[in-house]
N, C-alpha and C. Protein backbone atom coordinates (compact mmCIF):
# COMPACT_ATOMS: atom_id res chain seq x y z
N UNK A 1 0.77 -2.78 -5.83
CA UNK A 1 -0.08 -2.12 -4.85
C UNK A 1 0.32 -0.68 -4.68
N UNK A 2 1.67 -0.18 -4.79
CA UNK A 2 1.92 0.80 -4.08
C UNK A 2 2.18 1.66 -4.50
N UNK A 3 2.41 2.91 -4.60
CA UNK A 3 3.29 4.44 -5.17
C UNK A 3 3.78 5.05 -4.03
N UNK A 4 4.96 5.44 -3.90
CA UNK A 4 5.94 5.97 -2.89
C UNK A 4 5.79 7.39 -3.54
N UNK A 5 5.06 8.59 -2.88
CA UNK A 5 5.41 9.78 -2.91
C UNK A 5 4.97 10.09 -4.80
N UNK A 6 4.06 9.45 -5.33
CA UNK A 6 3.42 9.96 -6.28
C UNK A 6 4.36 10.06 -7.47
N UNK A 7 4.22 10.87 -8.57
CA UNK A 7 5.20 11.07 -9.86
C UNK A 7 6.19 12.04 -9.35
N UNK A 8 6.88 12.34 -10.64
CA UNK A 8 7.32 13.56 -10.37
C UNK A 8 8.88 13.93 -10.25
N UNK A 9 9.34 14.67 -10.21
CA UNK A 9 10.69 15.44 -9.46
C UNK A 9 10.55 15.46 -8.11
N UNK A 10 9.64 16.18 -7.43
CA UNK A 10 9.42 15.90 -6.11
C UNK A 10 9.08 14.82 -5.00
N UNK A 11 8.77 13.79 -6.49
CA UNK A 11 8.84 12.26 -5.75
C UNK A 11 9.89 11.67 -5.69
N UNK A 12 10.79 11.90 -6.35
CA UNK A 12 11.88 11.76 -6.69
C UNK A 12 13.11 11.60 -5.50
N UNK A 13 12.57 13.46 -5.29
CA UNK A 13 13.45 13.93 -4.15
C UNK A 13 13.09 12.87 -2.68
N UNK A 14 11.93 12.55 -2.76
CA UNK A 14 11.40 12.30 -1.56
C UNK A 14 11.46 10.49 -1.04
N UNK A 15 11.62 10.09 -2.14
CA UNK A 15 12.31 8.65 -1.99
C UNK A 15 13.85 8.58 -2.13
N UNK A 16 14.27 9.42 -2.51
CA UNK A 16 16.20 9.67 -1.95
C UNK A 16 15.85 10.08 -0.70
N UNK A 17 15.37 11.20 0.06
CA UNK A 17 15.34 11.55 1.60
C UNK A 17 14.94 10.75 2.30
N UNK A 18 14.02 10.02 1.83
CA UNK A 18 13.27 8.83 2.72
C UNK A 18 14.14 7.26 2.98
N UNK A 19 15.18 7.33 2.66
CA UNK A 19 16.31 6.08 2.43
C UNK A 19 16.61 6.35 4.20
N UNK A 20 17.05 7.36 4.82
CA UNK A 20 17.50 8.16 5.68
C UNK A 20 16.43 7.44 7.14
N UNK A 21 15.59 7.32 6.83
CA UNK A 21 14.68 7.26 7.68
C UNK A 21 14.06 5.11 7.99
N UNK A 22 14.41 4.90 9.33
CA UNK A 22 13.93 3.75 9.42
C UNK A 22 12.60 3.52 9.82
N UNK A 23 11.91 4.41 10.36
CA UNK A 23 10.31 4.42 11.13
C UNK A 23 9.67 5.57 10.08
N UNK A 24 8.14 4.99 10.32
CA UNK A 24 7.69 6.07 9.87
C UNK A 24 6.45 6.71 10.72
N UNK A 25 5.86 7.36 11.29
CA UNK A 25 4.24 7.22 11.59
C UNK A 25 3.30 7.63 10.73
N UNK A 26 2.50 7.20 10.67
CA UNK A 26 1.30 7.10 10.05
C UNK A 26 -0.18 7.08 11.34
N UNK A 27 -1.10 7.67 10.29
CA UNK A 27 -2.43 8.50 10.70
C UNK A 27 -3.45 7.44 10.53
N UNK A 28 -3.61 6.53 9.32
CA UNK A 28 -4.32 5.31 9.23
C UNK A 28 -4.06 4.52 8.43
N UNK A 29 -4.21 3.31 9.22
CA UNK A 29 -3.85 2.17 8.41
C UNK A 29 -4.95 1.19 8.11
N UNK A 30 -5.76 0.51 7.06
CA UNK A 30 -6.86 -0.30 6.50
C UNK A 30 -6.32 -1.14 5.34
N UNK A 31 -6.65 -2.12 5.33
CA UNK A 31 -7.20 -2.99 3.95
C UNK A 31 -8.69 -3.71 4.22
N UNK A 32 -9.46 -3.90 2.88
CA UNK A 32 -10.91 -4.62 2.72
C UNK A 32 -10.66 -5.45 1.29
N UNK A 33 -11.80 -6.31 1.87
CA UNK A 33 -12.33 -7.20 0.70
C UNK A 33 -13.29 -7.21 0.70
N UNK A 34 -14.03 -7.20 -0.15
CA UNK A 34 -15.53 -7.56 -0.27
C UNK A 34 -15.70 -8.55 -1.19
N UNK A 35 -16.31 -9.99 -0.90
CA UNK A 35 -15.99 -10.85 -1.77
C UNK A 35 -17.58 -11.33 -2.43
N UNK A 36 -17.64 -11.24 -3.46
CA UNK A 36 -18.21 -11.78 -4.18
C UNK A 36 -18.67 -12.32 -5.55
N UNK A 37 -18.85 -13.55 -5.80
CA UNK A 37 -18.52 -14.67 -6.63
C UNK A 37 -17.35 -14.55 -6.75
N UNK A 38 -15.83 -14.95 -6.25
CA UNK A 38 -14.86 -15.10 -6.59
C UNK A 38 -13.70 -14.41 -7.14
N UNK A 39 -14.91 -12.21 -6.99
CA UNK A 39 -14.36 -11.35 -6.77
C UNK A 39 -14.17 -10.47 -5.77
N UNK A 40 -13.24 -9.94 -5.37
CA UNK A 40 -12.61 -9.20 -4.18
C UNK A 40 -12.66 -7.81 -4.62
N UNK A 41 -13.51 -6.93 -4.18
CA UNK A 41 -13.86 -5.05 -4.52
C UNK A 41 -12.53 -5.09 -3.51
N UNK A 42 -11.24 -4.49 -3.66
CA UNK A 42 -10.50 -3.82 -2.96
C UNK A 42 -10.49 -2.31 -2.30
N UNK A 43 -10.47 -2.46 -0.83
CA UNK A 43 -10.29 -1.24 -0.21
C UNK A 43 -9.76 -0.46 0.49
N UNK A 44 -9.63 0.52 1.61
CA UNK A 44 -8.80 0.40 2.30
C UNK A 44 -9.52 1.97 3.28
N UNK A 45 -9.01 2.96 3.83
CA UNK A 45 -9.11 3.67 4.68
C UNK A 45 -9.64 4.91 4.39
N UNK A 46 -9.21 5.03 2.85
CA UNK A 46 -10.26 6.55 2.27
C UNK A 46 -9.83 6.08 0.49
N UNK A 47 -10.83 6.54 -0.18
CA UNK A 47 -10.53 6.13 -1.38
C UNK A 47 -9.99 7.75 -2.01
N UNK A 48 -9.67 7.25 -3.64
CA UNK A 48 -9.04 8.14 -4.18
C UNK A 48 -9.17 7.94 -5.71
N UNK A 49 -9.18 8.85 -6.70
CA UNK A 49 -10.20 8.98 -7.48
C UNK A 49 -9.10 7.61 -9.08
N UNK A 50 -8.09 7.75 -8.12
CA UNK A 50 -7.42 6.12 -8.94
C UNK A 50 -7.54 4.87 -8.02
N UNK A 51 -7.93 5.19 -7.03
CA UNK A 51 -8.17 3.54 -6.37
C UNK A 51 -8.26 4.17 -4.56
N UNK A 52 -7.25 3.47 -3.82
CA UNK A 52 -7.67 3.43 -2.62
C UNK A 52 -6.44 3.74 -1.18
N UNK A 53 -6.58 4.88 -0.13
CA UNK A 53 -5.02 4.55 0.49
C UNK A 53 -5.23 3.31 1.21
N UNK A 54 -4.08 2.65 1.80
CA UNK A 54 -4.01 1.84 2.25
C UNK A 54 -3.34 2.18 3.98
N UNK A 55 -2.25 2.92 3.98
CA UNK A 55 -1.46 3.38 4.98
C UNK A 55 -1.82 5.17 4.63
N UNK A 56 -2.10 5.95 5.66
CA UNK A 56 -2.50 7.20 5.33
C UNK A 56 -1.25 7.99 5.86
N UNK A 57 0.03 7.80 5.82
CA UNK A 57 1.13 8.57 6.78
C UNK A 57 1.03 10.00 7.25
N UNK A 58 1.70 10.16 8.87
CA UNK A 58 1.66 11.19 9.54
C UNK A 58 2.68 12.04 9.50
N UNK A 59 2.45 13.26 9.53
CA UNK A 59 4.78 13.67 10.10
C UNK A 59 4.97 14.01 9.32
N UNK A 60 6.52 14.16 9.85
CA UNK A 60 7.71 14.72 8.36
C UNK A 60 8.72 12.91 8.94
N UNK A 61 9.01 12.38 8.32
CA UNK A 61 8.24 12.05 6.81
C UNK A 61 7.24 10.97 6.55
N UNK A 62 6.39 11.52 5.38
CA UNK A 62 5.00 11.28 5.49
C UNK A 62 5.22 10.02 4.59
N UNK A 63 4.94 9.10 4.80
CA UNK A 63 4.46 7.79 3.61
C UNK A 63 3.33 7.56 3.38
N UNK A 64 2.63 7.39 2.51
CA UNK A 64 1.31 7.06 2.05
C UNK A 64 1.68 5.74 1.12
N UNK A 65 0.78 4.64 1.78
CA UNK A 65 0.73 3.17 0.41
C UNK A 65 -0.83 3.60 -0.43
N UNK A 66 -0.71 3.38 -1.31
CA UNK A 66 -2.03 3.14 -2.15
C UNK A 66 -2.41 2.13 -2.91
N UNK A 67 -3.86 1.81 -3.11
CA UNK A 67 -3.87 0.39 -4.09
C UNK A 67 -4.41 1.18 -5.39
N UNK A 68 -4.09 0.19 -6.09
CA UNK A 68 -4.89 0.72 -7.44
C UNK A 68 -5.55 -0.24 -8.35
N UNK A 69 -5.79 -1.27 -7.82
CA UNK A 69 -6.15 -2.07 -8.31
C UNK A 69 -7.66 -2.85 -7.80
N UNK A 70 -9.28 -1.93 -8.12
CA UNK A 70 -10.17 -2.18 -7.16
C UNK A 70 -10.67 -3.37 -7.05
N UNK A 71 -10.65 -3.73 -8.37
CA UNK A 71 -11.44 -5.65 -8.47
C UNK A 71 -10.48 -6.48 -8.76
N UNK A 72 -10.17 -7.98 -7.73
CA UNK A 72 -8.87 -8.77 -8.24
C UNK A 72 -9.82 -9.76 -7.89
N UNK A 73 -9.43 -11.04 -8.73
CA UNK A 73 -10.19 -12.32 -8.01
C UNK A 73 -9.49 -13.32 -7.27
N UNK A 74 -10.25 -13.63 -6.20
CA UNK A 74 -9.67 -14.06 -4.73
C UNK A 74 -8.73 -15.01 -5.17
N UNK A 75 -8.59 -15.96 -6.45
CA UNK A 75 -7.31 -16.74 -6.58
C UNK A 75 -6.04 -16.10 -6.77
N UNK A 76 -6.50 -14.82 -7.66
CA UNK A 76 -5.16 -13.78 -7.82
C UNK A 76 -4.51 -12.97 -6.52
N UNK A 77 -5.78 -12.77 -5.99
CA UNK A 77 -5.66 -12.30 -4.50
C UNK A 77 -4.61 -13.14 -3.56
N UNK A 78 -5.08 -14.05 -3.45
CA UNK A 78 -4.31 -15.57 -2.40
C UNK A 78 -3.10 -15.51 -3.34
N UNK A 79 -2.99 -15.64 -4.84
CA UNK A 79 -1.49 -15.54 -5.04
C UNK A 79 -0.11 -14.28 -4.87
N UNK A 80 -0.65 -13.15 -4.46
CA UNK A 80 -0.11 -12.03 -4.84
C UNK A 80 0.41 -12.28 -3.07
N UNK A 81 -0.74 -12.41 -2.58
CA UNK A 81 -0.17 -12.57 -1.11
C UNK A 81 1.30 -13.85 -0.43
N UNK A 82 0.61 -14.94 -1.74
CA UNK A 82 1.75 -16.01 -1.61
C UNK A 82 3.47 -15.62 -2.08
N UNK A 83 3.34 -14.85 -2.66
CA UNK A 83 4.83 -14.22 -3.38
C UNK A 83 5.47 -13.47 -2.76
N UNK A 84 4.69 -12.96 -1.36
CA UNK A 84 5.00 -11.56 -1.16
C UNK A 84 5.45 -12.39 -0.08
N UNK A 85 4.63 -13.21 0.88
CA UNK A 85 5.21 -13.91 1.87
C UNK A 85 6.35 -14.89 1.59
N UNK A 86 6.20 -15.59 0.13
CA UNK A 86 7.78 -16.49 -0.20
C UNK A 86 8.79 -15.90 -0.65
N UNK A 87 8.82 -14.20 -0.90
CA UNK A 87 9.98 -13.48 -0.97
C UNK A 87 10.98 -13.64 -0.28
N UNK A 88 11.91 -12.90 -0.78
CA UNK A 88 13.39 -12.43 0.32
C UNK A 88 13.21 -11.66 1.46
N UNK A 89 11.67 -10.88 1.73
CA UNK A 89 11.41 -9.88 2.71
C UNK A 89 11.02 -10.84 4.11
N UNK A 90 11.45 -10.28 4.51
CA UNK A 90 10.63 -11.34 6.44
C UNK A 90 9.82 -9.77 6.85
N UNK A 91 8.78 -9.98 7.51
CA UNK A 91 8.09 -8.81 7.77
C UNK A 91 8.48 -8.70 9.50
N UNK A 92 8.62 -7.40 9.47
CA UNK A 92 9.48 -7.24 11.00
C UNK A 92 8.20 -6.90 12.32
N UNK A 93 8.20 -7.94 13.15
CA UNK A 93 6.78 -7.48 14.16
C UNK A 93 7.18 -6.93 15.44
N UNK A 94 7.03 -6.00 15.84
CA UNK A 94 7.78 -5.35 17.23
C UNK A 94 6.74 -5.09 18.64
């Protein structure tokens, strides 16, 4: 789903500085589906000419999630979500 701070040298720099940091704010946050026959058009809050943001980040420092992946089908969909929830990650709700 995601790219942290794009290519680069300067992405580089910016995921070493960003270790530093436990919060972030962000400007908008979206995901979509649009389902039909058993495909899911993926979306999210503004698109982008490789796919879609997902988290639009605010500030210094800025995070942006992106998808890139516009058509998945809803079984691949339901599984990507199943892996992510049977990971090692617990998602933190405050």
């Amino acid at each position: 789903i995601t790219a942290l701070g794009g290519e680069g040298t300067a992405a580089a720099l910016q995921r070493t500085f960003l270790r530093f940091f436990k919060e972030f704010n962000y400007e908008k946050m979206g995901l979509s589906c649009q389902l039909r026959q058993d495909i899911c058009k993926m979306g999210g809050v503004e698109s982008t000419p490789s796919g879609f943001v997902i988290v639009k980040g605010k500030g210094a420092p800025s995070v942006n999630v992106n998808g890139f992946t516009q058509y998945v089908s809803w079984k691949d969909l339901l599984a990507r979500i199943q892996r992510i929830t049977d990971g090692n990650t617990k998602a933190i709700v405050e």
